[in-house]
N, C-alpha and C. Protein backbone atom coordinates (compact mmCIF):
# COMPACT_ATOMS: atom_id res chain seq x y z
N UNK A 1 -51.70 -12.21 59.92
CA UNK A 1 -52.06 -11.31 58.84
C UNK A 1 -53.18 -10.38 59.34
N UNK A 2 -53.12 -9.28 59.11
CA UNK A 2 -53.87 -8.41 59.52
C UNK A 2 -55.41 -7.77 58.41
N UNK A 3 -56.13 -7.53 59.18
CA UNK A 3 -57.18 -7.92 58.17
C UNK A 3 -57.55 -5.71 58.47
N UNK A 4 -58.24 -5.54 56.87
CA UNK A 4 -58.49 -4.22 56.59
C UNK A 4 -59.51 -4.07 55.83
N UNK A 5 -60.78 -2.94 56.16
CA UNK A 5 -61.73 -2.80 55.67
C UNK A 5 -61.77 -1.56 55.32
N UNK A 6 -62.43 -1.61 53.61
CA UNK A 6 -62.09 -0.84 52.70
C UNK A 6 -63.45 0.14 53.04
N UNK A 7 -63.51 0.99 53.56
CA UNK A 7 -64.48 2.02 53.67
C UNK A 7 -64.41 3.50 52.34
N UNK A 8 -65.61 4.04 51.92
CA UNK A 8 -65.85 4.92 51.20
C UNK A 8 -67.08 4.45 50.85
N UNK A 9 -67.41 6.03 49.98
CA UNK A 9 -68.73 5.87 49.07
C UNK A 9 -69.26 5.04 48.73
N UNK A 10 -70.58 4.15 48.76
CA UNK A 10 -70.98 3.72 47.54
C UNK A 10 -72.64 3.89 47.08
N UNK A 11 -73.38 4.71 47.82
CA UNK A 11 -74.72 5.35 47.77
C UNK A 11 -75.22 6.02 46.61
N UNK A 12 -73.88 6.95 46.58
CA UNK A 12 -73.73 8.35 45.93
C UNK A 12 -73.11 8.44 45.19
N UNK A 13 -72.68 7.07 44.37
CA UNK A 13 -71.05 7.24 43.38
C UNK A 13 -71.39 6.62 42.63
N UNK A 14 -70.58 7.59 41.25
CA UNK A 14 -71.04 7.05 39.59
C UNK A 14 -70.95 5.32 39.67
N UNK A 15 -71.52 4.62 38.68
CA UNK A 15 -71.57 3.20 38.72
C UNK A 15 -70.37 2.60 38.34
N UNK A 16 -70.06 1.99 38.93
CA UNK A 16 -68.74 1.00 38.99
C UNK A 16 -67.37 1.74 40.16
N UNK A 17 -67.98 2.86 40.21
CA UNK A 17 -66.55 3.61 41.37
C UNK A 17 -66.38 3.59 42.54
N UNK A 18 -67.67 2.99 43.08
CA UNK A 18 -67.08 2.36 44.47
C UNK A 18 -67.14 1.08 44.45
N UNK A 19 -66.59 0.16 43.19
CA UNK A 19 -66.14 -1.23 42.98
C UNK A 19 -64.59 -0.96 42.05
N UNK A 20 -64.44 0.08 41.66
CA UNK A 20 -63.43 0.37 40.84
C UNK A 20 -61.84 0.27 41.95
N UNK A 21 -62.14 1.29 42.59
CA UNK A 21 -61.06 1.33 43.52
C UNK A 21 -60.97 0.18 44.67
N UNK A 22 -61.84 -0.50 44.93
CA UNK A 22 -61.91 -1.63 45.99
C UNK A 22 -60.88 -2.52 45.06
N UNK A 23 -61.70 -3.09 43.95
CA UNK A 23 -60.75 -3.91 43.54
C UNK A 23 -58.98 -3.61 43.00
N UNK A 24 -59.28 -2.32 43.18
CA UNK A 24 -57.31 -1.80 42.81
C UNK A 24 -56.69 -2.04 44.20
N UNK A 25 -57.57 -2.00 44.97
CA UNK A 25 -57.11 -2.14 46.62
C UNK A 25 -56.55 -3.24 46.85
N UNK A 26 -57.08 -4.29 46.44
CA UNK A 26 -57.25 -5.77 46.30
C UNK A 26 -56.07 -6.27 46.16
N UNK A 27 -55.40 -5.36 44.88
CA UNK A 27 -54.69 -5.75 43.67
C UNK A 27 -52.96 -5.57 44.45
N UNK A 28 -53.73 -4.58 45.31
CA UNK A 28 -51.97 -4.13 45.99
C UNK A 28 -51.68 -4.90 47.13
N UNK A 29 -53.21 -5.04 48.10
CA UNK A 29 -52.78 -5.41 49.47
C UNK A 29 -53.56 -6.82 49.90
N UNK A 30 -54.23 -7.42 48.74
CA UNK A 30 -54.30 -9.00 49.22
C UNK A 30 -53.16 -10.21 49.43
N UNK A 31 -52.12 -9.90 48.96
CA UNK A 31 -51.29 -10.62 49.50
C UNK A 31 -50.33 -10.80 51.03
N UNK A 32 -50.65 -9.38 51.16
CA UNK A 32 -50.70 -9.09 52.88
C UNK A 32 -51.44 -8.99 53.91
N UNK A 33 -52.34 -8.94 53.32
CA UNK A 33 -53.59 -8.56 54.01
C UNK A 33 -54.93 -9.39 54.20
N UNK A 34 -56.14 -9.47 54.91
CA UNK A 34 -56.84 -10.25 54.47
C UNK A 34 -58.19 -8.52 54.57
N UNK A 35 -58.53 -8.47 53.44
CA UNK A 35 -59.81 -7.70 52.83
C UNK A 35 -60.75 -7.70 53.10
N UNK A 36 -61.72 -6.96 53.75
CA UNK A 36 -63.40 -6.39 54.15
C UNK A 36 -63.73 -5.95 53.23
N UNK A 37 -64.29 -6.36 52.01
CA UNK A 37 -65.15 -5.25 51.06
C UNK A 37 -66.42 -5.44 50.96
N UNK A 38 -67.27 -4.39 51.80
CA UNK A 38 -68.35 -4.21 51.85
C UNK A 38 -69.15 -4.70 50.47
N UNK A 39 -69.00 -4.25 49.17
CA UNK A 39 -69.68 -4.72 47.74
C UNK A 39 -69.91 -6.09 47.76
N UNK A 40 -69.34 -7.04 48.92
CA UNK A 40 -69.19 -8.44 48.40
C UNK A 40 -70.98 -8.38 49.03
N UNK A 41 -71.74 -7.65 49.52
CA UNK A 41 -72.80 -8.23 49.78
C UNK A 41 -73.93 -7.49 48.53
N UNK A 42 -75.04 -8.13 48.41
CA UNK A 42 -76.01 -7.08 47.43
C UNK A 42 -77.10 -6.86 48.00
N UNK A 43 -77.63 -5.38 48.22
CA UNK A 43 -78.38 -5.14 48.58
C UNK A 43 -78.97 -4.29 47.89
N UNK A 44 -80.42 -4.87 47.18
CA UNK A 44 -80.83 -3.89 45.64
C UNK A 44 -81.91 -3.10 46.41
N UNK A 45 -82.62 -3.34 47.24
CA UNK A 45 -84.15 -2.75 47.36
C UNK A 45 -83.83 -1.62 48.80
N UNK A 46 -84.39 -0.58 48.65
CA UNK A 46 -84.14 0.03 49.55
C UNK A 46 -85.00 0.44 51.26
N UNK A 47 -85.59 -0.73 51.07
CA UNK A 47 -86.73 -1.23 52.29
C UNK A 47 -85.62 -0.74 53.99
N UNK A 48 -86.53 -0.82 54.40
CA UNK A 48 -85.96 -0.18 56.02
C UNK A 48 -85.22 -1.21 56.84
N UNK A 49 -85.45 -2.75 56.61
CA UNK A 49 -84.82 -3.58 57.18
C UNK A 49 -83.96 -4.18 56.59
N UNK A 50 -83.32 -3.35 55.00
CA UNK A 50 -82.22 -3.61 54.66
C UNK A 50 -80.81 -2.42 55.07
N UNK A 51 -81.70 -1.43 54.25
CA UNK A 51 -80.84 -0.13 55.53
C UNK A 51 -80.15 -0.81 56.82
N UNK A 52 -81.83 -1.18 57.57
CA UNK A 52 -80.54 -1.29 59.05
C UNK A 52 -79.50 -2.69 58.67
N UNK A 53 -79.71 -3.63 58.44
CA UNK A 53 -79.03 -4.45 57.70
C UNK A 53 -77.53 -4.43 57.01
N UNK A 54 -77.47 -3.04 55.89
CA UNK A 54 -76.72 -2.59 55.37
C UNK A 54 -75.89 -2.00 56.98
N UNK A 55 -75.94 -0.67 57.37
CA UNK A 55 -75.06 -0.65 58.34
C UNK A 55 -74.52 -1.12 59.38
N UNK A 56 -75.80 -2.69 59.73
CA UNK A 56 -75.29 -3.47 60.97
C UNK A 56 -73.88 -4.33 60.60
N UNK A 57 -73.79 -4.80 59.20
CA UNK A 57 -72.75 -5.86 58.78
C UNK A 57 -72.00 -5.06 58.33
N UNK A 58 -71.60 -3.14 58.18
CA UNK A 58 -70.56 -2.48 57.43
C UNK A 58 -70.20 -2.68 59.20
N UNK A 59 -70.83 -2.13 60.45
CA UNK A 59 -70.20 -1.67 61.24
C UNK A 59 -69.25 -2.86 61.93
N UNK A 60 -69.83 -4.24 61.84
CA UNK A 60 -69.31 -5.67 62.26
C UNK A 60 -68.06 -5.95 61.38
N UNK A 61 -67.81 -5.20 60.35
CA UNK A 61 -66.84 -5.43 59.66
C UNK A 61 -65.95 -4.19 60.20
N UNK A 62 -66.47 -3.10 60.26
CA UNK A 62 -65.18 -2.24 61.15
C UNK A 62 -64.48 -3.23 62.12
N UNK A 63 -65.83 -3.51 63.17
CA UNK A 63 -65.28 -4.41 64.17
C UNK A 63 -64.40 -5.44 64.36
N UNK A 64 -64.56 -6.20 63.33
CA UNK A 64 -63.89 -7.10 62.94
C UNK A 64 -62.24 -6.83 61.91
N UNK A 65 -62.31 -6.00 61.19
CA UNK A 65 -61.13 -5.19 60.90
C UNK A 65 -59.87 -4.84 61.90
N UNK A 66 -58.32 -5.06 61.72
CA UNK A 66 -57.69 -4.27 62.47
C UNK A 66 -57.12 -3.00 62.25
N UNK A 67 -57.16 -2.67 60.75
CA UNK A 67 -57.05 -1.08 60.15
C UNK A 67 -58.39 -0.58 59.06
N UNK A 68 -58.47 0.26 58.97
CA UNK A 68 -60.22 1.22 58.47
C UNK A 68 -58.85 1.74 57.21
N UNK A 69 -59.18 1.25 55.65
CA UNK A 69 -58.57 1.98 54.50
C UNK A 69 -59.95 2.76 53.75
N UNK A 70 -59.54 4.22 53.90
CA UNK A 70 -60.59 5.03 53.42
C UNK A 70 -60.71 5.77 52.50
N UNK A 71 -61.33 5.66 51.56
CA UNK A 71 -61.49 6.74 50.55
C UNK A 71 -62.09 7.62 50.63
N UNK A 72 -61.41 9.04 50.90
CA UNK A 72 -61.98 10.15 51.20
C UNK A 72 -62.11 11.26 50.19
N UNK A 73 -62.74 10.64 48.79
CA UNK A 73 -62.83 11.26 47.54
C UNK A 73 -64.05 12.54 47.73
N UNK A 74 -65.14 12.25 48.36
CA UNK A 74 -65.91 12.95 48.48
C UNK A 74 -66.69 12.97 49.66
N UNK A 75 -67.21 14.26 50.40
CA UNK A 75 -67.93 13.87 51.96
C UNK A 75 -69.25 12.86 51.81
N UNK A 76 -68.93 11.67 53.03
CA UNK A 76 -70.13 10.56 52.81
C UNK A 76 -70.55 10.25 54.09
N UNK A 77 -71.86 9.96 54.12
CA UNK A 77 -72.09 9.97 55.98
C UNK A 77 -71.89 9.27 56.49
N UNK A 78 -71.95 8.14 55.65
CA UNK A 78 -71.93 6.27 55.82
C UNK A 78 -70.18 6.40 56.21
N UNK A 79 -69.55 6.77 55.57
CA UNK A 79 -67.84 6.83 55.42
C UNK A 79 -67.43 7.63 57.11
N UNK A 80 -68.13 8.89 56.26
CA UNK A 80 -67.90 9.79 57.86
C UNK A 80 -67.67 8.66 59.34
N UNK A 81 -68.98 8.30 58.85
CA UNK A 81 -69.71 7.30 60.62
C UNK A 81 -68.70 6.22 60.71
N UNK A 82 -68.28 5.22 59.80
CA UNK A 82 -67.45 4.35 60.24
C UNK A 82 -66.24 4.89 60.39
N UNK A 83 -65.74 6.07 59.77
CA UNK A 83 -64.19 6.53 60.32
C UNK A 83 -64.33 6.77 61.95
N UNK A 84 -65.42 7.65 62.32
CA UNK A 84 -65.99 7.89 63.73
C UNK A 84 -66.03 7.07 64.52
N UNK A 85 -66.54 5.77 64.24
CA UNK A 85 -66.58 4.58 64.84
C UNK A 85 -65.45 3.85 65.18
N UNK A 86 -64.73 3.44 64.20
CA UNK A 86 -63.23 2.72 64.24
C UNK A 86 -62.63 3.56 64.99
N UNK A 87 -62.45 4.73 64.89
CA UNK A 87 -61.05 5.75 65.49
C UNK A 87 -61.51 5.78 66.67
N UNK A 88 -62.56 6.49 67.33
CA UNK A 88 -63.17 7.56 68.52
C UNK A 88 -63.45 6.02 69.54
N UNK A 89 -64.59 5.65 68.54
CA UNK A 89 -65.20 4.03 69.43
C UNK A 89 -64.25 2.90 69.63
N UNK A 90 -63.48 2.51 69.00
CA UNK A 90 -62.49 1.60 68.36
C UNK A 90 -61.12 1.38 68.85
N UNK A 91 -60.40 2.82 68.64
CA UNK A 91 -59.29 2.74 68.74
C UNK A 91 -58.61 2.43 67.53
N UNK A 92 -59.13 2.31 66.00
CA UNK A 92 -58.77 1.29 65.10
C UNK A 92 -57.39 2.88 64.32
N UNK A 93 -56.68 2.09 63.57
CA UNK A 93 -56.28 2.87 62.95
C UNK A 93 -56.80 3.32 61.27
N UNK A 94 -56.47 4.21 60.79
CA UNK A 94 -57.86 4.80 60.03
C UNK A 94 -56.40 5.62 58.85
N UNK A 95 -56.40 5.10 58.16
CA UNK A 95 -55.45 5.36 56.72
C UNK A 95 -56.39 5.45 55.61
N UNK A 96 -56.35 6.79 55.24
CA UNK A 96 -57.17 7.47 54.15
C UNK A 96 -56.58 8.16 52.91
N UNK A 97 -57.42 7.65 52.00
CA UNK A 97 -56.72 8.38 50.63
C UNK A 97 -57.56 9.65 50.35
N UNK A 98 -57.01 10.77 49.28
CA UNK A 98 -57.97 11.65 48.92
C UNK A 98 -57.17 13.10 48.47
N UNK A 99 -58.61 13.08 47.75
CA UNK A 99 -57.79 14.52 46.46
C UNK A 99 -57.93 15.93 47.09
N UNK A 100 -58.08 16.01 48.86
CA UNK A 100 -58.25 17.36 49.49
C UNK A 100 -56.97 17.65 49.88
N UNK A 101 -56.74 18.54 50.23
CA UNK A 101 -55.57 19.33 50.71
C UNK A 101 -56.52 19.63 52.08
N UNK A 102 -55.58 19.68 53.01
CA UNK A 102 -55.93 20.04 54.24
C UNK A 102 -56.74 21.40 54.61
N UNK A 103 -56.64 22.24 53.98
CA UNK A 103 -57.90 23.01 54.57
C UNK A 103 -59.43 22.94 53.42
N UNK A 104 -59.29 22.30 52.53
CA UNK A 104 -60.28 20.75 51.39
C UNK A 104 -61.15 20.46 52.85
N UNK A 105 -60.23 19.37 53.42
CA UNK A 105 -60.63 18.56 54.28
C UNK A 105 -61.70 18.74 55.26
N UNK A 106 -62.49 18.06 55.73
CA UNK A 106 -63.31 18.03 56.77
C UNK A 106 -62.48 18.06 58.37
N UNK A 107 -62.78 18.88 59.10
CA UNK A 107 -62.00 18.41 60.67
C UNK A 107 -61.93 17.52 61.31
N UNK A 108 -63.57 17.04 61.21
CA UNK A 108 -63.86 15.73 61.65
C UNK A 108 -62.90 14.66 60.72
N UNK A 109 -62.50 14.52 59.71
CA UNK A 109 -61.49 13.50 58.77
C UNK A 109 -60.35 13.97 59.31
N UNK A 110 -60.22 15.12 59.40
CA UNK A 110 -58.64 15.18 59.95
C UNK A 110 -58.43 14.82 61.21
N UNK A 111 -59.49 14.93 62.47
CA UNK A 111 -59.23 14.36 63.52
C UNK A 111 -59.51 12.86 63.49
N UNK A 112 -59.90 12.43 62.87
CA UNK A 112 -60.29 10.78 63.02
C UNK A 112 -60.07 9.94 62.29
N UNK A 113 -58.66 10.40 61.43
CA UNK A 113 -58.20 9.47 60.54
C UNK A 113 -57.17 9.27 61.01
N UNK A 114 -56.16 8.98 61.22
CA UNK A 114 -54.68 8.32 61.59
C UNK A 114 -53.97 9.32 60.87
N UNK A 115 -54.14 8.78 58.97
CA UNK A 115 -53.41 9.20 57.84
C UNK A 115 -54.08 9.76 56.96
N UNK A 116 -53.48 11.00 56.62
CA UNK A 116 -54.38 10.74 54.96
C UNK A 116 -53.15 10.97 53.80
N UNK A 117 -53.59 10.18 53.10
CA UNK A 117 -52.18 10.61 51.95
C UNK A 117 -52.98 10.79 51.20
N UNK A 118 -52.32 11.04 49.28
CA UNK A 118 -53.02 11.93 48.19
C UNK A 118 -53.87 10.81 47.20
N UNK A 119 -53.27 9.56 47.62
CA UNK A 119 -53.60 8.58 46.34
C UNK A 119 -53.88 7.05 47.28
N UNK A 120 -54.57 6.72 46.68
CA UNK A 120 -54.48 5.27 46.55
C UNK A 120 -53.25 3.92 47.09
N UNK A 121 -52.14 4.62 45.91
CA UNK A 121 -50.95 3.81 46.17
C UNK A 121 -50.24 4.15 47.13
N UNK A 122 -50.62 5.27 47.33
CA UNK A 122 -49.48 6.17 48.62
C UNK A 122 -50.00 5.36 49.65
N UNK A 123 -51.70 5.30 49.89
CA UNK A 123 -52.22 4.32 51.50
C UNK A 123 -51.28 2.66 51.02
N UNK A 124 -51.25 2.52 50.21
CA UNK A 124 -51.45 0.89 50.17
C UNK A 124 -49.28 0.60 50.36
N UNK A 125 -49.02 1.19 50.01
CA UNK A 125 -47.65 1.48 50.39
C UNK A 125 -47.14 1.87 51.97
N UNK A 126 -48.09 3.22 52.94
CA UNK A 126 -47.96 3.19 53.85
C UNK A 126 -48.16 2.04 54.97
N UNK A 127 -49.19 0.98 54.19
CA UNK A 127 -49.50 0.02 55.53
C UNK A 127 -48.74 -1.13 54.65
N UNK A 128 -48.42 -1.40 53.32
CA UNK A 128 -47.47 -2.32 53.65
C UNK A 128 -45.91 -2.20 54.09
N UNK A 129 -45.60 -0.67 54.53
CA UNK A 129 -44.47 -0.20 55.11
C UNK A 129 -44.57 -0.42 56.84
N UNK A 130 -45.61 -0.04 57.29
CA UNK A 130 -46.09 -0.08 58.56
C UNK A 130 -46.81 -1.52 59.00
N UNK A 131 -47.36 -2.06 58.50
CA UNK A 131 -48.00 -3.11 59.27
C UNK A 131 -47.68 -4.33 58.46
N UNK A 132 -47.08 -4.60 57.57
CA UNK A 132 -46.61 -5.75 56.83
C UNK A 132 -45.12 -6.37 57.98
N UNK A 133 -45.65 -7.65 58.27
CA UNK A 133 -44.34 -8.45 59.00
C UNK A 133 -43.18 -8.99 58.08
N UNK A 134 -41.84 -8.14 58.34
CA UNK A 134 -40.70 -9.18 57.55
C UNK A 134 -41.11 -10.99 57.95
């Protein structure tokens, strides 16, 4: 079973929306999949040795991931950096959702994502078409 970490926003996003879509993620591809969701940790205070903290265990979870599922709802640096990481550093494959149209898009997302489709269900459909074992 192949394991996938749910990358996007969650700094900068209304409350509950970067837990909203994780758990719809959940809903489609835990039975194939085994799930990275960053939210499972809490980190309330914004002290400097949680920061580094916060990105040492998002990036160990790229690492540990064999596909990067991304929500590319809005530009995020945190998001940016681990697509950068998985793809460029990695090699990982990098399947992204999002409401841009290609010239929307960032270059850097278009070069360092694998996929991007329009929705949600469209990613969670492509990798259980592609990486799900009969």
């Amino acid at each position: 079973m192949k394991t996938i970490y749910l990358s996007g926003p969650i700094m900068d996003e209304y409350e509950g929306t970067a837990r909203e879509w994780r758990e719809a993620a959940k809903l489609f591809l835990a039975t194939d999949f085994l799930l990275l969701d960053p939210m499972r940790r809490s980190f309330r205070d914004k002290e400097i040795d949680s920061a580094n903290e916060i990105v040492e265990f998002d990036l160990q979870d790229v690492r540990d991931a064999d596909i990067i599922l991304v929500n590319y709802n809005k530009p995020s640096i945190g998001t940016s950096m681990e697509v950068f990481y998985a793809s460029h550093n990695l090699g990982k494959f990098v399947v992204a959702f999002s409401p841009f149209s290609f010239k929307e898009s960032s270059p850097w997302m278009v070069k360092y994502c694998t996929k991007i489709v329009p929705s949600l269900e469209e990613a969670c459909d492509y990798l259980k078409t592609h990486f799900v074992q009969s």
